[in-house]
N, C-alpha and C. Protein backbone atom coordinates (compact mmCIF):
# COMPACT_ATOMS: atom_id res chain seq x y z
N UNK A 1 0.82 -1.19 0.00
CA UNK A 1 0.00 0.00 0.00
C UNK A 1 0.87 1.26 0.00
N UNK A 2 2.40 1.22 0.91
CA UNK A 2 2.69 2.46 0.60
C UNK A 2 3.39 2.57 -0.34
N UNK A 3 3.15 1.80 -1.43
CA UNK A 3 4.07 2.07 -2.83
C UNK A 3 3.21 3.53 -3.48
N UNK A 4 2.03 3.51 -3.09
CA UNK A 4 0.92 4.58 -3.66
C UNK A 4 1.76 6.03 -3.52
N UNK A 5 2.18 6.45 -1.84
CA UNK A 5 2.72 7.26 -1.52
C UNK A 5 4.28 7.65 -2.21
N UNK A 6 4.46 8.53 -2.99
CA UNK A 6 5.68 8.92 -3.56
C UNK A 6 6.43 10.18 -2.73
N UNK A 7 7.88 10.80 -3.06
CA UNK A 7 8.24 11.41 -2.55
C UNK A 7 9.27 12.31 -4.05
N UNK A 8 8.96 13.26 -4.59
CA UNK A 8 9.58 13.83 -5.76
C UNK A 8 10.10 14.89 -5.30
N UNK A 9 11.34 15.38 -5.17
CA UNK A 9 11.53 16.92 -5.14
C UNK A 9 10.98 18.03 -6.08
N UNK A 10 10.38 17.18 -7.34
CA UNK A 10 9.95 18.36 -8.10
C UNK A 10 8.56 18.64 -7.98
N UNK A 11 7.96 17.82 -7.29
CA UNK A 11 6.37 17.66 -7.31
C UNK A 11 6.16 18.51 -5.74
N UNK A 12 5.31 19.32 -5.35
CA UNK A 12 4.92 19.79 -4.19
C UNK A 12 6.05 19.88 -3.32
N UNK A 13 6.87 20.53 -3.63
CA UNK A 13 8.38 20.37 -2.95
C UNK A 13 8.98 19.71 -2.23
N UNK A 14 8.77 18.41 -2.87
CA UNK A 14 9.33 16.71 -2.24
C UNK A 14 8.28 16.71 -0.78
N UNK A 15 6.62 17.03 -1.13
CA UNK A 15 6.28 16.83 0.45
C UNK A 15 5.63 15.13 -0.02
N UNK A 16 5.31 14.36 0.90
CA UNK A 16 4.76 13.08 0.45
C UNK A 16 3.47 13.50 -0.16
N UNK A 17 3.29 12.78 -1.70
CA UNK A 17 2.04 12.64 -2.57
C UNK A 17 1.47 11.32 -2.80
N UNK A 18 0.24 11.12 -3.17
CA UNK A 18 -0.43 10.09 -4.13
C UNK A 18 0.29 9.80 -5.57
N UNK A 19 0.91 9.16 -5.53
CA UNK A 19 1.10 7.88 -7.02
C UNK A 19 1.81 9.41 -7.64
N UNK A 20 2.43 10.59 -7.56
CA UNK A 20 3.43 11.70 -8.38
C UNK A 20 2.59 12.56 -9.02
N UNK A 21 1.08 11.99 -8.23
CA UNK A 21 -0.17 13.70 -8.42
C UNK A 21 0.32 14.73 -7.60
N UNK A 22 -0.29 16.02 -7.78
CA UNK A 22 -0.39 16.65 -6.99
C UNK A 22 -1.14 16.55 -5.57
N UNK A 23 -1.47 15.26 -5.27
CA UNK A 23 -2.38 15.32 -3.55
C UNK A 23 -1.40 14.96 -2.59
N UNK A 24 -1.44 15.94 -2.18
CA UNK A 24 0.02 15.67 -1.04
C UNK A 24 -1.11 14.73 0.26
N UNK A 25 -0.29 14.33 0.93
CA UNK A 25 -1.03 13.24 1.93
C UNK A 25 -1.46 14.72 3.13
N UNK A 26 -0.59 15.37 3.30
CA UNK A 26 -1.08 16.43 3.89
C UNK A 26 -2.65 17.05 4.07
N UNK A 27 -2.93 17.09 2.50
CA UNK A 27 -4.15 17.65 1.89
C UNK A 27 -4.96 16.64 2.33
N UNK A 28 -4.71 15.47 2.17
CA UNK A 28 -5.92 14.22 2.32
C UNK A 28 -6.50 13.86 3.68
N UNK A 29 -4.79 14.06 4.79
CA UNK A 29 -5.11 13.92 6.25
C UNK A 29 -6.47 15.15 6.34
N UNK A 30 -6.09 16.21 5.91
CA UNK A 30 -6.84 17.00 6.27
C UNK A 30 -8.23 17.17 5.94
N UNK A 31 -8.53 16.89 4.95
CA UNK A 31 -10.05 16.52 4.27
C UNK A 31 -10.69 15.22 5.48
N UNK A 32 -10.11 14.61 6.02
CA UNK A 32 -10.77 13.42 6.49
C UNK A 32 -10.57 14.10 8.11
N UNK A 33 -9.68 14.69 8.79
CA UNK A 33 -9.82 15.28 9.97
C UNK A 33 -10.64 16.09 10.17
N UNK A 34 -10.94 17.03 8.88
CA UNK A 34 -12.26 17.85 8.98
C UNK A 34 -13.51 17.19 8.65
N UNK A 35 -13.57 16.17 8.53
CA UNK A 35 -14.40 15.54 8.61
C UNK A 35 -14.82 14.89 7.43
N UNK A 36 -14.49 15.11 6.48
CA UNK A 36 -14.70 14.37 4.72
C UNK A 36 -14.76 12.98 5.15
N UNK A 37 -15.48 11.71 4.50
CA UNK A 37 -15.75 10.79 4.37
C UNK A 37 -14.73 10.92 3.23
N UNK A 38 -14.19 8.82 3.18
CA UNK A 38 -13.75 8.68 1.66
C UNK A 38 -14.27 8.81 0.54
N UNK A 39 -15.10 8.80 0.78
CA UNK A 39 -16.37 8.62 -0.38
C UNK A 39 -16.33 9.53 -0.66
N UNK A 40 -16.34 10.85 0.11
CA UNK A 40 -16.33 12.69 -0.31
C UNK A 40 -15.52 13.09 -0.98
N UNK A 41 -14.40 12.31 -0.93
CA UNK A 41 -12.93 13.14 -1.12
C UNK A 41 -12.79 12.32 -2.60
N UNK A 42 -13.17 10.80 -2.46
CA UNK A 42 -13.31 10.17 -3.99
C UNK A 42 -14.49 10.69 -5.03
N UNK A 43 -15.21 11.37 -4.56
CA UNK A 43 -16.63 11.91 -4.91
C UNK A 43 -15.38 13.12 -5.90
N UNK A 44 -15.14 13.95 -5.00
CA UNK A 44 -14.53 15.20 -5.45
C UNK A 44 -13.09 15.00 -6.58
N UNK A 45 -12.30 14.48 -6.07
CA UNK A 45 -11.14 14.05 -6.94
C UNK A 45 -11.26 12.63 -7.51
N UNK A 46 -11.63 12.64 -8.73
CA UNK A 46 -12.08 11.41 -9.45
C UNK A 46 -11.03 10.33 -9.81
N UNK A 47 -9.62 11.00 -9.79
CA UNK A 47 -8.39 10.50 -10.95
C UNK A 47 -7.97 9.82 -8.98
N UNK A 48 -8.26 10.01 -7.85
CA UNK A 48 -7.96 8.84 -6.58
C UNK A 48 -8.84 7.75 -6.85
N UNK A 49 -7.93 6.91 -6.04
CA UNK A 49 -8.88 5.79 -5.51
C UNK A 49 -8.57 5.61 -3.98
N UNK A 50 -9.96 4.87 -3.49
CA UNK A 50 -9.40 4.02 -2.06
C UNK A 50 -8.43 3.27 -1.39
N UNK A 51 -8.02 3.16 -2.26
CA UNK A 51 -6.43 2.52 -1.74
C UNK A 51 -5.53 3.50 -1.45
N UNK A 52 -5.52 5.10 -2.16
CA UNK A 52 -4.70 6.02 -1.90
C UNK A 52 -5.05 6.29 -0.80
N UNK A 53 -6.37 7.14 -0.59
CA UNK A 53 -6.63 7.54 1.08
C UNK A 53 -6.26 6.57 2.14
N UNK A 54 -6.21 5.54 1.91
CA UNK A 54 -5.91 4.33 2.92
C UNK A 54 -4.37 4.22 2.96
N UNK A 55 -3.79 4.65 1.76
CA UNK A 55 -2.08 4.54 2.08
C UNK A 55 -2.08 5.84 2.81
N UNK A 56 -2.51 6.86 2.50
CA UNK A 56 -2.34 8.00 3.26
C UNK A 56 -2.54 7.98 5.07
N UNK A 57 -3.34 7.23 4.95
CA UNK A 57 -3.61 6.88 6.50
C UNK A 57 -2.38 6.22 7.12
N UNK A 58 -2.10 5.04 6.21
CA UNK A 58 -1.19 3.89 6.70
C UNK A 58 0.22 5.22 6.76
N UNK A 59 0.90 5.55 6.21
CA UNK A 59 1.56 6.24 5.61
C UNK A 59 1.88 7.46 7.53
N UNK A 60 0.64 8.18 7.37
CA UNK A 60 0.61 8.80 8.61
C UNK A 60 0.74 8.20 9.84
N UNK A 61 0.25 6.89 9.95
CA UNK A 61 0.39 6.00 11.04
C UNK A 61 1.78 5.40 11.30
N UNK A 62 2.50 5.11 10.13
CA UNK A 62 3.43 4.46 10.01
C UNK A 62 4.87 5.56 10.71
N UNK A 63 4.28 7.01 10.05
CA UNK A 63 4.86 8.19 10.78
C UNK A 63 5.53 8.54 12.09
N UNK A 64 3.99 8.26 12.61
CA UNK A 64 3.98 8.95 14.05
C UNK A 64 4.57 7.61 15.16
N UNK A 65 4.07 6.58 14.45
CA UNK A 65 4.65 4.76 15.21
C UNK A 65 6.25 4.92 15.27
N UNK A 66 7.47 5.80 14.62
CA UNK A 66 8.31 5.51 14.63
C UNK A 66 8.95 7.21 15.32
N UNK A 67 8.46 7.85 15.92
CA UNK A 67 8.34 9.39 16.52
C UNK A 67 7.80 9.43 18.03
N UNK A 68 8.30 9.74 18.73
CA UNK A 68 8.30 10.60 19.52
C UNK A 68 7.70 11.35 20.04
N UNK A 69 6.16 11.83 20.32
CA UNK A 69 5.46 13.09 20.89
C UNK A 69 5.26 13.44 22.20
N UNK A 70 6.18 14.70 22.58
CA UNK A 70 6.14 15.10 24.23
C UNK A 70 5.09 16.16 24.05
N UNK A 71 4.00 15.81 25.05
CA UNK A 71 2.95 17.18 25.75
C UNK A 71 3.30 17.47 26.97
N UNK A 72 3.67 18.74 26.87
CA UNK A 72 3.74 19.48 27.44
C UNK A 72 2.84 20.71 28.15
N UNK A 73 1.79 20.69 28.72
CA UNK A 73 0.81 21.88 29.18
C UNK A 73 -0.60 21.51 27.97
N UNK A 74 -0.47 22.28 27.41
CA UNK A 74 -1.36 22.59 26.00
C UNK A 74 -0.54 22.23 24.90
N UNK A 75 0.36 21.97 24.70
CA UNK A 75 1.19 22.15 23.48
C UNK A 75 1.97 20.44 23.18
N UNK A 76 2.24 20.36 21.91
CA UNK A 76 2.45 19.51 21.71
C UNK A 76 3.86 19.23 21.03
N UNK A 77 4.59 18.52 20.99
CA UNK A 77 6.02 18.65 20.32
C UNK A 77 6.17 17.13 20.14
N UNK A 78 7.45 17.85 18.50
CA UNK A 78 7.43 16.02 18.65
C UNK A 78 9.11 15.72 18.53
């Protein structure tokens, strides 16, 4: 699954994308934290599929599993 996720310096300034589109995983976390269903976000961008939002997930999970996050008060650091 995370073969989906690419990493180009020329594409979105090497941030992680879908398959060397322009959807940075960034963009996608965020459609689904604000609340987008997959279905919404596949509704809207036709040229994804479900397997991308799902690497995007895996992808973010796989992230934060190998990191570090200290809270501190209100604030968060990683």
């Amino acid at each position: 699954m995370l073969e989906r996720i690419t990493i180009n310096p020329e594409i979105c300034h090497g941030k992680p994308t879908i398959r060397n589109k322009r959807y940075t995983v960034e963009s996608i976390l965020e459609y689904l934290s604000g609340g987008d269903s997959i279905d919404s976000i596949l509704e809207e961008f036709k040229d994804l599929e479900k397997e991308d939002i799902l690497a995007c997930i895996t992808f973010a999970y796989q992230m934060l599993k190998n990191k570090t996050i200290n809270i501190i008060g209100d604030e968060i650091s990683a």
